[in-house]
C-alpha atoms as a PDB file:
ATOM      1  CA  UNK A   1     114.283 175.700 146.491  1.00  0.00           C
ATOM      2  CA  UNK A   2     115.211 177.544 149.603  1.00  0.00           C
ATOM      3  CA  UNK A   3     117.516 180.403 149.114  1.00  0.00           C
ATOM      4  CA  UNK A   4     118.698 182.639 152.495  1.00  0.00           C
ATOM      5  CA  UNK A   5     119.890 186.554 151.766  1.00  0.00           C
ATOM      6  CA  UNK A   6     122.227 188.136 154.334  1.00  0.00           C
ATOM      7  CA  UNK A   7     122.318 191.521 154.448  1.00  0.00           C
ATOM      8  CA  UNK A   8     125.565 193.103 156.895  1.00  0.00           C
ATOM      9  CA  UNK A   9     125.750 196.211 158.763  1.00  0.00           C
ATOM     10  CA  UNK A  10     124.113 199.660 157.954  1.00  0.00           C
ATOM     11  CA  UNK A  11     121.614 198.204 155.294  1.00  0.00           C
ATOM     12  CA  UNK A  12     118.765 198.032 157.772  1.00  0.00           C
ATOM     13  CA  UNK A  13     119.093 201.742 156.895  1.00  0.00           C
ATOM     14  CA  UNK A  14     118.555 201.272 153.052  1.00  0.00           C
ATOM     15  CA  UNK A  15     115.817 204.374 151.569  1.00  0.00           C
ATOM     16  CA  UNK A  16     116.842 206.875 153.784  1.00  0.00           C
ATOM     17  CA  UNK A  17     121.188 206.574 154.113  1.00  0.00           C
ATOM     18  CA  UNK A  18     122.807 208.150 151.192  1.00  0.00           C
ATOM     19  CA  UNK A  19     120.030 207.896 148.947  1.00  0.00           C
ATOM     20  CA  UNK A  20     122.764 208.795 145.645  1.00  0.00           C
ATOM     21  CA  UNK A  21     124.502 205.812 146.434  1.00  0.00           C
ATOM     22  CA  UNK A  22     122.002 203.459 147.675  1.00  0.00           C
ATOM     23  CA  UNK A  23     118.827 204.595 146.542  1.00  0.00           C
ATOM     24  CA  UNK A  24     115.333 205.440 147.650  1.00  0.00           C
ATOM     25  CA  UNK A  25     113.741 202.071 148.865  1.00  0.00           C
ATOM     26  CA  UNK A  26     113.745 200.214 151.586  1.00  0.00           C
ATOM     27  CA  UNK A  27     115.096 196.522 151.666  1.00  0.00           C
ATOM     28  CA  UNK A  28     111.976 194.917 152.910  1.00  0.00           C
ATOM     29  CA  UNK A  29     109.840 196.896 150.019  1.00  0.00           C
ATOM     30  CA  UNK A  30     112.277 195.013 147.669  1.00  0.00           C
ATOM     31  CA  UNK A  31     112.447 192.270 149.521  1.00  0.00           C
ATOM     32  CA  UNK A  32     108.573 191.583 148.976  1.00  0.00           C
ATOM     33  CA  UNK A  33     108.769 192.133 144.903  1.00  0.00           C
ATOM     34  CA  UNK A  34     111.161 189.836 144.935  1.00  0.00           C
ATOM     35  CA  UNK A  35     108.732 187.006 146.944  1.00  0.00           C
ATOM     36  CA  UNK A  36     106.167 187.895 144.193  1.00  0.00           C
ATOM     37  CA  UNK A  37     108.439 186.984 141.535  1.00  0.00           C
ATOM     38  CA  UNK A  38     109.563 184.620 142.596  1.00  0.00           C
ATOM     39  CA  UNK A  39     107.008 182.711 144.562  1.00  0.00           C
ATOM     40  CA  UNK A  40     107.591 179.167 144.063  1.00  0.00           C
ATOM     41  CA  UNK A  41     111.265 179.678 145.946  1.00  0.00           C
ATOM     42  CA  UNK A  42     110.950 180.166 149.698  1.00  0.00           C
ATOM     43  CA  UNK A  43     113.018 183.087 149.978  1.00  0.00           C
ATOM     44  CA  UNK A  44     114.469 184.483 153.840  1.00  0.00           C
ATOM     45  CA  UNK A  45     115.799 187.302 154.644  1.00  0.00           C
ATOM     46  CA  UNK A  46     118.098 188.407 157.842  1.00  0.00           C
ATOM     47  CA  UNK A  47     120.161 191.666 158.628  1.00  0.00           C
ATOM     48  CA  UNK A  48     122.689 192.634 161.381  1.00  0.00           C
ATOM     49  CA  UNK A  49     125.079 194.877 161.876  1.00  0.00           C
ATOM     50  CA  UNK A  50     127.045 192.278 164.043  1.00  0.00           C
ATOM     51  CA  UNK A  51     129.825 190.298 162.418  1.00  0.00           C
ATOM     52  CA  UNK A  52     128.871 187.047 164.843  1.00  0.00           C
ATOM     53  CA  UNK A  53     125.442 187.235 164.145  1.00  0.00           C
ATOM     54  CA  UNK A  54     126.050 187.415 159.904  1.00  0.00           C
ATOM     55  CA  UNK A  55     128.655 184.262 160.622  1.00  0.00           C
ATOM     56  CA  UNK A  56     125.596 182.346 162.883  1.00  0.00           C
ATOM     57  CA  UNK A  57     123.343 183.007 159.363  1.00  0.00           C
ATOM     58  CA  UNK A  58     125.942 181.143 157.604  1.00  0.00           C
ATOM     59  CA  UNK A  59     126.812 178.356 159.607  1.00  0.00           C
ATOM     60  CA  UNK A  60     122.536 177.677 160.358  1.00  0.00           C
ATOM     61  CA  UNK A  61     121.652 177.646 156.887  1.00  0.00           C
ATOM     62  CA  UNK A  62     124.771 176.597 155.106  1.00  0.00           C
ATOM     63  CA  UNK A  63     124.603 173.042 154.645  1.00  0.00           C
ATOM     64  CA  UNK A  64     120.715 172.852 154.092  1.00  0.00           C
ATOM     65  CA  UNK A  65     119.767 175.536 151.871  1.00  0.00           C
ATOM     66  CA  UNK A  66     120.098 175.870 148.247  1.00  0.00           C
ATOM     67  CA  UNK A  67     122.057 178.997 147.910  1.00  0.00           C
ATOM     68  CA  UNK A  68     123.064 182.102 149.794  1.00  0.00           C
ATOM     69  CA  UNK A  69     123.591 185.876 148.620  1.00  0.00           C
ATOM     70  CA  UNK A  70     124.871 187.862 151.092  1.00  0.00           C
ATOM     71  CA  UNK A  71     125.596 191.365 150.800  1.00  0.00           C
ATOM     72  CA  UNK A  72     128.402 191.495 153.879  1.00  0.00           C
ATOM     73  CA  UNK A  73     128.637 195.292 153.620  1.00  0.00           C
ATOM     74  CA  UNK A  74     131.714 196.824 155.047  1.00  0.00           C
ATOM     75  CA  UNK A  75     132.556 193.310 156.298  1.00  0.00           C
ATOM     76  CA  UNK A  76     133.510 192.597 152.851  1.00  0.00           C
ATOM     77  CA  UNK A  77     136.553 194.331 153.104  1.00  0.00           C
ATOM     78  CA  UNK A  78     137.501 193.632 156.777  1.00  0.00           C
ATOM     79  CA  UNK A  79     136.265 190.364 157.767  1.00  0.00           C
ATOM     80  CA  UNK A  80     138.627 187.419 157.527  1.00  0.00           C
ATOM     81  CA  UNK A  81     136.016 185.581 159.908  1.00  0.00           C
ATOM     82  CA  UNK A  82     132.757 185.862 157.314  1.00  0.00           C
ATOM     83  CA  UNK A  83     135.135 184.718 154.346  1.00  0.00           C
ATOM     84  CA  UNK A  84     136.503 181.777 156.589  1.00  0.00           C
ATOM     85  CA  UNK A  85     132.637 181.080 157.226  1.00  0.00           C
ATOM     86  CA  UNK A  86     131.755 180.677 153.688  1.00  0.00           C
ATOM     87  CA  UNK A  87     134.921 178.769 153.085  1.00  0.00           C
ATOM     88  CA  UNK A  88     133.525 176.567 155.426  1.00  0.00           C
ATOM     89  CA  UNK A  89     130.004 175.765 154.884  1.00  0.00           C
ATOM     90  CA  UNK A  90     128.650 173.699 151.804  1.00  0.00           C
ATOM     91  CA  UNK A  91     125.839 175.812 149.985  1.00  0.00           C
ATOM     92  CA  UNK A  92     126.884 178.391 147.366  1.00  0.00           C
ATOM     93  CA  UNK A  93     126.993 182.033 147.892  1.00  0.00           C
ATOM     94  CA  UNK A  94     127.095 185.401 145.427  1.00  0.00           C
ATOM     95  CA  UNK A  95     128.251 188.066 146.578  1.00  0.00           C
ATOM     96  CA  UNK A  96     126.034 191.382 146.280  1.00  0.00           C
ATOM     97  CA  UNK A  97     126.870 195.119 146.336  1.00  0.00           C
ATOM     98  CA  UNK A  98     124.677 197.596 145.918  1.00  0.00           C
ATOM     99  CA  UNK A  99     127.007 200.132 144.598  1.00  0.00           C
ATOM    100  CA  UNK A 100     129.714 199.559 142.042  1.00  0.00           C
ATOM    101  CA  UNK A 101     132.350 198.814 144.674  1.00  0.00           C
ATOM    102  CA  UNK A 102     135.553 199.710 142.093  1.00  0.00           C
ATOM    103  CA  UNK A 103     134.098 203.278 141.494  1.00  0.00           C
ATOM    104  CA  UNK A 104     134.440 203.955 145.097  1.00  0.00           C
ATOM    105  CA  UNK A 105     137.053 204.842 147.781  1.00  0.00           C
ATOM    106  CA  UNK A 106     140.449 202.583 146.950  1.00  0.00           C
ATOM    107  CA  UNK A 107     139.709 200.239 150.484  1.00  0.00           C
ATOM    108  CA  UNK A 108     136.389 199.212 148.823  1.00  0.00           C
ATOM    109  CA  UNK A 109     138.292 197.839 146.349  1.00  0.00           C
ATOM    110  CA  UNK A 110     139.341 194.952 147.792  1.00  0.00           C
ATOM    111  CA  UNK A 111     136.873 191.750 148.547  1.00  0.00           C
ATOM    112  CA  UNK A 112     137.957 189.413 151.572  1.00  0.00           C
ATOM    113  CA  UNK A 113     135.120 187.248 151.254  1.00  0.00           C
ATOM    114  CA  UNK A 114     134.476 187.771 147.436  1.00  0.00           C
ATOM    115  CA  UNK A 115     137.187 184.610 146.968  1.00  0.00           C
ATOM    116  CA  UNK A 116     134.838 181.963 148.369  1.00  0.00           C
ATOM    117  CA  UNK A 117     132.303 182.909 146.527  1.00  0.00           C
ATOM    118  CA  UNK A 118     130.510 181.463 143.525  1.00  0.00           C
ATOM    119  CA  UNK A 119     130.807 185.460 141.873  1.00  0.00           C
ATOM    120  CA  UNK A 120     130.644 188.348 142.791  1.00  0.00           C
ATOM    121  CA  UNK A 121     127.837 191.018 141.285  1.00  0.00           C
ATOM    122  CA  UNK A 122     128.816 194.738 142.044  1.00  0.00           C
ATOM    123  CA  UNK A 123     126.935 198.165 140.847  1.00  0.00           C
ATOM    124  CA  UNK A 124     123.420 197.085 139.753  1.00  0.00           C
ATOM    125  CA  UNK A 125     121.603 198.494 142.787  1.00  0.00           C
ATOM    126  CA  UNK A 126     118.926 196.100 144.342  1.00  0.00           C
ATOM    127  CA  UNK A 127     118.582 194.732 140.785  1.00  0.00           C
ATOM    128  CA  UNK A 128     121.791 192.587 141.889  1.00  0.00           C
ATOM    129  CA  UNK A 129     120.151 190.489 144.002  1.00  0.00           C
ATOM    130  CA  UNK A 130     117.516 189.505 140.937  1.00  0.00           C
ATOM    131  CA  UNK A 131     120.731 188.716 138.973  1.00  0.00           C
ATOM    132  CA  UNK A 132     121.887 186.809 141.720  1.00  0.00           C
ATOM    133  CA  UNK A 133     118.982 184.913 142.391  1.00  0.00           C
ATOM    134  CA  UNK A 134     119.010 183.994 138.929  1.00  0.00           C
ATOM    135  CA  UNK A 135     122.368 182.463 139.138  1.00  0.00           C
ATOM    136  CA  UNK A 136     120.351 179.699 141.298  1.00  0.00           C
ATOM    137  CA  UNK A 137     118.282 178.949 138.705  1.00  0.00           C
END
């Protein structure tokens, strides 16, 4: 099983932004638990802070891989083109926010790309991309 996370703009900075929000550890740290948990899935990883770039991710591994879980940051309230690019490619993808995305400022409220999804997890800090890895199971 080959399952591709996406991670969108200002997350390369996760451990040391807004540590209240976000938290205290780095993606990669995470990143690497998760591979020893779950090592019989080949598990990628990518970040950018460029729209294009997150769209490329989709369209390269969205018709091959197993599953997707992208955390589009603040592109998932702005970006008509990311939610068009999952509408578009074959493989499923969750949806991932670190931070409970309702208990925030009103314009996080809304998902654009949340729709094409195959769900949506919201507020259960890194631990939501365990959940959503789980959903491939």
């Amino acid at each position: 099983m080959k399952i591709q996370i996406i991670n969108g703009p200002n997350l390369n900075l996760l451990g040391v932004r807004e540590k209240s929000i976000y938290g205290d550890s780095s993606f990669e740290t995470y990143f690497e638990e998760l591979r020893t948990k779950y090592s019989i899935i080949e598990l990628e990883y990518f970040q950018s802070n460029v729209e294009g770039e997150i769209i490329n991710k989709l369209h390269e591994v969205g018709f091959s891989y197993d599953g997707i879980i992208l955390n589009a940051g603040a592109y998932t309230h702005t970006s008509v083109a990311i939610s068009d690019a999952i509408a578009g490619i074959k493989t499923p993808v969750v949806e991932v926010h670190i931070s409970n995305i309702y208990a925030r400022e009103e314009y996080r409220h809304v998902s654009l790309t949340g729709k094409n999804c195959k769900g949506v997890l919201t507020g259960f800090g890194l631990n939501g991309y365990r959940l959503a890895l789980e959903s491939f199971l």
